[in-house]
C-alpha atoms as a PDB file:
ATOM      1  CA  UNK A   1      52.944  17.542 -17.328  1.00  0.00           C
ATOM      2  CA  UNK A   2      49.479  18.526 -18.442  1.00  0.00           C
ATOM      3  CA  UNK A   3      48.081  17.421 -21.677  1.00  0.00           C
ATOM      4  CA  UNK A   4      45.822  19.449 -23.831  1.00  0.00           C
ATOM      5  CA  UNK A   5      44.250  19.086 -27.286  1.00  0.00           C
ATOM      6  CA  UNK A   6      45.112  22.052 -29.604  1.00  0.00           C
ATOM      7  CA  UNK A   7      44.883  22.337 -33.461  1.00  0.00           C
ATOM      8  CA  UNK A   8      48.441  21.653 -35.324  1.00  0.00           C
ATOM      9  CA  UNK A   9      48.493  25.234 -36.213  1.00  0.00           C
ATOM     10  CA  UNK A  10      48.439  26.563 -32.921  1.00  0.00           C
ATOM     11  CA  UNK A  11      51.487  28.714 -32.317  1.00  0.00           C
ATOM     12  CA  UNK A  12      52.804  26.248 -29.228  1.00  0.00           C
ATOM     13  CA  UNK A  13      52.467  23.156 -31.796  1.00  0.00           C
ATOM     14  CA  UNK A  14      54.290  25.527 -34.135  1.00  0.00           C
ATOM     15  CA  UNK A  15      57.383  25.616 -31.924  1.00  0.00           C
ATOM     16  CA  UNK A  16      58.197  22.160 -31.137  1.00  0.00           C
ATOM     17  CA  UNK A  17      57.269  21.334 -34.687  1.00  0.00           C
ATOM     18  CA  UNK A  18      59.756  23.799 -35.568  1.00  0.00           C
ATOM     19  CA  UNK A  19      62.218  21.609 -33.332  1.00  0.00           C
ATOM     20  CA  UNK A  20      61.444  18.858 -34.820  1.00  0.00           C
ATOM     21  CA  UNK A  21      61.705  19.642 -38.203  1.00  0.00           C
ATOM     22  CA  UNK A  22      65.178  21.047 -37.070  1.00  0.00           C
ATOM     23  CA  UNK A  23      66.604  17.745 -35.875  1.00  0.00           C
ATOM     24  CA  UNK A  24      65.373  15.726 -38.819  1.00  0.00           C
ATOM     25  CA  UNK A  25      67.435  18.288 -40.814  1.00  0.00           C
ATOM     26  CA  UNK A  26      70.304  17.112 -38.402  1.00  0.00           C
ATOM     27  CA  UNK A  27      69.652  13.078 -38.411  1.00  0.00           C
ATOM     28  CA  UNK A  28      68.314  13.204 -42.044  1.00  0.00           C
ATOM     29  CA  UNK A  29      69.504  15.992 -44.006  1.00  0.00           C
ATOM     30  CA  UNK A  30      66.085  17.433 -44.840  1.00  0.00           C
ATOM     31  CA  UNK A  31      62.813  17.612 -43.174  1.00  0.00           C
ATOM     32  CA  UNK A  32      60.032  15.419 -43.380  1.00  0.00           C
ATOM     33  CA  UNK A  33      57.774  16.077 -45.939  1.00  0.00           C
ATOM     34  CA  UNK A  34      55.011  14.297 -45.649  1.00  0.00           C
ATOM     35  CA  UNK A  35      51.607  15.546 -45.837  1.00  0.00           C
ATOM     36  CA  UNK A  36      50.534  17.033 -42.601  1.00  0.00           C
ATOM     37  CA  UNK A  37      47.211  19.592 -42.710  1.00  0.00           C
ATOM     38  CA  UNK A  38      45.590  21.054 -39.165  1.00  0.00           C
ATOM     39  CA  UNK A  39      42.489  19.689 -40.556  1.00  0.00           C
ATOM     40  CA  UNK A  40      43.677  15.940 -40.331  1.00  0.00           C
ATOM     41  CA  UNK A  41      43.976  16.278 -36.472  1.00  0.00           C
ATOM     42  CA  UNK A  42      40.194  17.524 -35.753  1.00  0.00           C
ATOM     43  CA  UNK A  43      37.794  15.073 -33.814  1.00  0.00           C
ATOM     44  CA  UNK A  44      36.076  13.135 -34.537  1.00  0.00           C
ATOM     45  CA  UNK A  45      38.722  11.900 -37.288  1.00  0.00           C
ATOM     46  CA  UNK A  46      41.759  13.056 -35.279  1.00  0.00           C
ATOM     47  CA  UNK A  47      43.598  15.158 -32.365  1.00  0.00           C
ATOM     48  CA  UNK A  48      46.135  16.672 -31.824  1.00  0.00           C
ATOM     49  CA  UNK A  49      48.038  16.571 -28.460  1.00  0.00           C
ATOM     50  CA  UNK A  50      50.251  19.327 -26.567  1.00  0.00           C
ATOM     51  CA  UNK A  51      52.174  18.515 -23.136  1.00  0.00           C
ATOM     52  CA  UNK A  52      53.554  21.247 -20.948  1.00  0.00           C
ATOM     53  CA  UNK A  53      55.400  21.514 -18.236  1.00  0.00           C
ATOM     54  CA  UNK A  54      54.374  25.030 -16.565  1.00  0.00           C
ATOM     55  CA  UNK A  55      53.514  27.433 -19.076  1.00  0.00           C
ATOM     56  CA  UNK A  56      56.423  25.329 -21.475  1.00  0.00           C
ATOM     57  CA  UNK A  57      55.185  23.277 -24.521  1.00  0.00           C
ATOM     58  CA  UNK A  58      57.196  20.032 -23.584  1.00  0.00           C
ATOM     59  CA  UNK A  59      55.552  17.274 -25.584  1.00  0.00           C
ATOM     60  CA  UNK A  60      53.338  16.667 -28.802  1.00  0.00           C
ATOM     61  CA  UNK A  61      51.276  13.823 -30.806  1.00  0.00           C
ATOM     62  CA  UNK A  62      48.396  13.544 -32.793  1.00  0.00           C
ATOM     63  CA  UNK A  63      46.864  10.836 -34.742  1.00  0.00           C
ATOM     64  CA  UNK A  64      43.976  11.184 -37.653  1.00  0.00           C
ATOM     65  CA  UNK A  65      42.664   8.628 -39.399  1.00  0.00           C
ATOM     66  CA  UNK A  66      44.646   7.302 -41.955  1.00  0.00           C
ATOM     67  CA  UNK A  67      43.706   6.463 -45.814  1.00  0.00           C
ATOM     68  CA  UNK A  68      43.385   2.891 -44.884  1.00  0.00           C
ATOM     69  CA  UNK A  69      40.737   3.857 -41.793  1.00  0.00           C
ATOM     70  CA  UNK A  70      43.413   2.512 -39.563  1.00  0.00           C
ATOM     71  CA  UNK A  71      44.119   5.625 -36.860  1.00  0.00           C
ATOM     72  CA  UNK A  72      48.057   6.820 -37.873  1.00  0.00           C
ATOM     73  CA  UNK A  73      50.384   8.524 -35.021  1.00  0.00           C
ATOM     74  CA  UNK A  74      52.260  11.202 -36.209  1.00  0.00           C
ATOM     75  CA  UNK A  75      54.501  14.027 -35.040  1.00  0.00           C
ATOM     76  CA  UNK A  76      55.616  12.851 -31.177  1.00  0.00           C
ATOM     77  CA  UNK A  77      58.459  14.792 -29.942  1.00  0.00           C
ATOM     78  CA  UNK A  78      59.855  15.421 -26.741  1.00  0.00           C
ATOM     79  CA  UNK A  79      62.659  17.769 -26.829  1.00  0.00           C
ATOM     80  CA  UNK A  80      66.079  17.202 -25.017  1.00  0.00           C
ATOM     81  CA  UNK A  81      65.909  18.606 -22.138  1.00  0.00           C
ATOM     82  CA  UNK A  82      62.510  17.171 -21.248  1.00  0.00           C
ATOM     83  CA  UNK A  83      63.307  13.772 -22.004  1.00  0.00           C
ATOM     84  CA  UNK A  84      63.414  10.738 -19.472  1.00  0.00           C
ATOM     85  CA  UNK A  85      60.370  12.419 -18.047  1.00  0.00           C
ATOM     86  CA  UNK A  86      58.092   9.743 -19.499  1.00  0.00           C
ATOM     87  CA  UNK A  87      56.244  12.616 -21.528  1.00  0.00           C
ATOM     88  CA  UNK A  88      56.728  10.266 -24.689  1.00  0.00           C
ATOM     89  CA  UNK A  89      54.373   7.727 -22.935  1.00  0.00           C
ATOM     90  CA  UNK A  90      52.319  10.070 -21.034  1.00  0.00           C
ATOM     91  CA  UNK A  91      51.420  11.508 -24.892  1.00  0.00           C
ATOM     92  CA  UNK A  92      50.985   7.836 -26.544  1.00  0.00           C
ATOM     93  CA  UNK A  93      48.886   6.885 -23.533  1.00  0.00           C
ATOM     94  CA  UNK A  94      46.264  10.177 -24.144  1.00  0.00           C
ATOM     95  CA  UNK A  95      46.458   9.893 -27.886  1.00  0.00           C
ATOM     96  CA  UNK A  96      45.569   6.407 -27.846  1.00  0.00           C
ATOM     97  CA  UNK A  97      42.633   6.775 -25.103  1.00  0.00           C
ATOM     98  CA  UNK A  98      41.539  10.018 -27.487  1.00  0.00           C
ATOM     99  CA  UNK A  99      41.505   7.690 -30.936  1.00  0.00           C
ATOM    100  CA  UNK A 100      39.906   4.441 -29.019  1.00  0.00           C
ATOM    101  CA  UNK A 101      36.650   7.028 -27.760  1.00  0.00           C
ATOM    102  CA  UNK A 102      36.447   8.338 -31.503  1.00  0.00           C
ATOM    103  CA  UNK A 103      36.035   4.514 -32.274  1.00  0.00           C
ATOM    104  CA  UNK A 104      39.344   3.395 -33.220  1.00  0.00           C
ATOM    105  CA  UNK A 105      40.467  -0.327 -33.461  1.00  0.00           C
ATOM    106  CA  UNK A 106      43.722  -0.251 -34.648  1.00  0.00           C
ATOM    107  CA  UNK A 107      46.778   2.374 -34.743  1.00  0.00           C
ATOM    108  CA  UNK A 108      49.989   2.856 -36.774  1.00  0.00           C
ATOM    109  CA  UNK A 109      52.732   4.502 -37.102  1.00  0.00           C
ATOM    110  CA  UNK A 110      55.716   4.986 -39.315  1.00  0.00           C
ATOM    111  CA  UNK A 111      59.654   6.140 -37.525  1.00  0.00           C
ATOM    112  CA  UNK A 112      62.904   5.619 -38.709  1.00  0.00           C
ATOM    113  CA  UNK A 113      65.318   2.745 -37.504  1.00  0.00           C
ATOM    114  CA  UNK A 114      67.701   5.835 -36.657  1.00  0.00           C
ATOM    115  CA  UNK A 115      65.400   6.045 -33.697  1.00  0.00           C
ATOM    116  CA  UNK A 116      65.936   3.454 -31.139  1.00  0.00           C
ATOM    117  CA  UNK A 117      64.118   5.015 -28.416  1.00  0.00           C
ATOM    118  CA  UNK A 118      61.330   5.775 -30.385  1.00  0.00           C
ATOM    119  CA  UNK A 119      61.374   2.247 -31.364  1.00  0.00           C
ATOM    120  CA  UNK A 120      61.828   0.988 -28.025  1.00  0.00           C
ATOM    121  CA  UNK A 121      58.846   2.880 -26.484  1.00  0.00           C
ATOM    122  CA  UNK A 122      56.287   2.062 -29.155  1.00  0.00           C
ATOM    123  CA  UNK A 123      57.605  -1.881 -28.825  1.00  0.00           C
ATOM    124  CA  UNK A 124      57.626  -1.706 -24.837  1.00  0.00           C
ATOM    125  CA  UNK A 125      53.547   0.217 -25.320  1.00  0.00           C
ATOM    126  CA  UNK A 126      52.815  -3.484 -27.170  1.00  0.00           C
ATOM    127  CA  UNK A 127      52.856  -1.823 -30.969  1.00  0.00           C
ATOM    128  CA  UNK A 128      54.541  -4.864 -33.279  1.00  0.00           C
ATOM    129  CA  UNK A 129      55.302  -4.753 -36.932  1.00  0.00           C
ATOM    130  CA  UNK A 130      52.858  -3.723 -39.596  1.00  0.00           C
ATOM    131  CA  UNK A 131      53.337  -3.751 -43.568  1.00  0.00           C
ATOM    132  CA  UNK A 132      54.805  -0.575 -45.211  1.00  0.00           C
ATOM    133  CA  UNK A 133      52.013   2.057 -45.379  1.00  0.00           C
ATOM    134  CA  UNK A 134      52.075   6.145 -46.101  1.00  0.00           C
ATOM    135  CA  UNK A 135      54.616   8.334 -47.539  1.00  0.00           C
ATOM    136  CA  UNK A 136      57.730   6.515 -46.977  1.00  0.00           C
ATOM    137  CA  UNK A 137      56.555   2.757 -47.981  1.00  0.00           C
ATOM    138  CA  UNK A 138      59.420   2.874 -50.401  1.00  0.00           C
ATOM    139  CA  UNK A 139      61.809   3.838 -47.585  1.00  0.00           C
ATOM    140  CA  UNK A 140      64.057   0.803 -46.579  1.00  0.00           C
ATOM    141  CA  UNK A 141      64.947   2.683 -43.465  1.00  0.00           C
ATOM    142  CA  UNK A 142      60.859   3.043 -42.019  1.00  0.00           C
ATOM    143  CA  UNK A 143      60.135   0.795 -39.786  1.00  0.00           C
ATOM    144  CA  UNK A 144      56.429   0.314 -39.262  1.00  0.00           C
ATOM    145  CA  UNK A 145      54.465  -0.615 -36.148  1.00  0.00           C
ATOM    146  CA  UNK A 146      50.721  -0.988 -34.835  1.00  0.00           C
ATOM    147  CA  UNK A 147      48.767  -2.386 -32.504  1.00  0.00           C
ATOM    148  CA  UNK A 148      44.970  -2.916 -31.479  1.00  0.00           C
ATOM    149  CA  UNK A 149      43.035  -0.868 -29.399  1.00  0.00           C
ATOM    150  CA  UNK A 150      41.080  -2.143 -26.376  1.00  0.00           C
ATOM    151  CA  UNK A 151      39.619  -0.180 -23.170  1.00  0.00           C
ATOM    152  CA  UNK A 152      41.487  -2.754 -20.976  1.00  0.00           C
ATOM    153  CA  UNK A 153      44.584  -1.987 -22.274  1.00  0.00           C
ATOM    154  CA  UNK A 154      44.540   1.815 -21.626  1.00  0.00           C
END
């Protein structure tokens, strides 16, 4: 797989977004609605992260610098059929290398306990729990992790 920055509102992004949106529509009955601009995911405050497998978007990420100033993950998504691949980590892995250059010391993120993979990855990448932050604080179901940024640990 081959990583490559693009804005959020390129047309591959588009597609798995698309996807994405889909399945929380299956898992949660709605999509998520939190506020997502292409803006947020320009360097130096952000980046957005597309992985493909040929010609085939296969993976996305981006982080942008959160309210707080902490860096915030948002929107990774592997679909199906390219799962097991180790895309997920491949992605967490660039967009944590992209945010510590821009100067970041600490990321966060926010999932849903009604993903266990997702949980497992972010726990098995060293992220641990941080208080409720972001659009869903409120949401007993969010579970929210972080963890500091180093050189060495990349």
């Amino acid at each position: 797989m081959q990583i490559s920055r693009r804005r959020y509102d390129h047309p591959d992004v588009a597609k798995l977004v698309t996807r994405l949106q889909a399945e929380y529509v299956l898992i949660y009955g709605g999509p998520d609605n939190s506020p997502t601009s292409a803006g947020q995911f320009e360097p130096p405050a952000g980046a957005f992260g597309l992985g493909y497998n040929g010609d085939t978007p296969a993976a996305m990420g981006g982080w942008r610098l959160g309210e707080d100033g902490r860096s915030e993950l948002k929107r990774m998504y592997v679909p199906d059929e390219y799962r097991g691949r180790g895309y997920s980590r491949a992605v967490l892995l660039w967009l944590e290398d992209f945010a510590l250059s821009a100067g970041a010391k600490e990321v966060v993120l926010e999932t849903n306990q009604l993903h266990p993979a997702a949980i497992g990855l972010y726990r098995s990448a060293g992220y641990t729990e941080v208080p409720a932050f972001g659009h869903y604080a409120d949401n007993p179901m969010t579970v929210y992790l972080g963890r500091t940024l180093s050189s060495s640990a990349l």
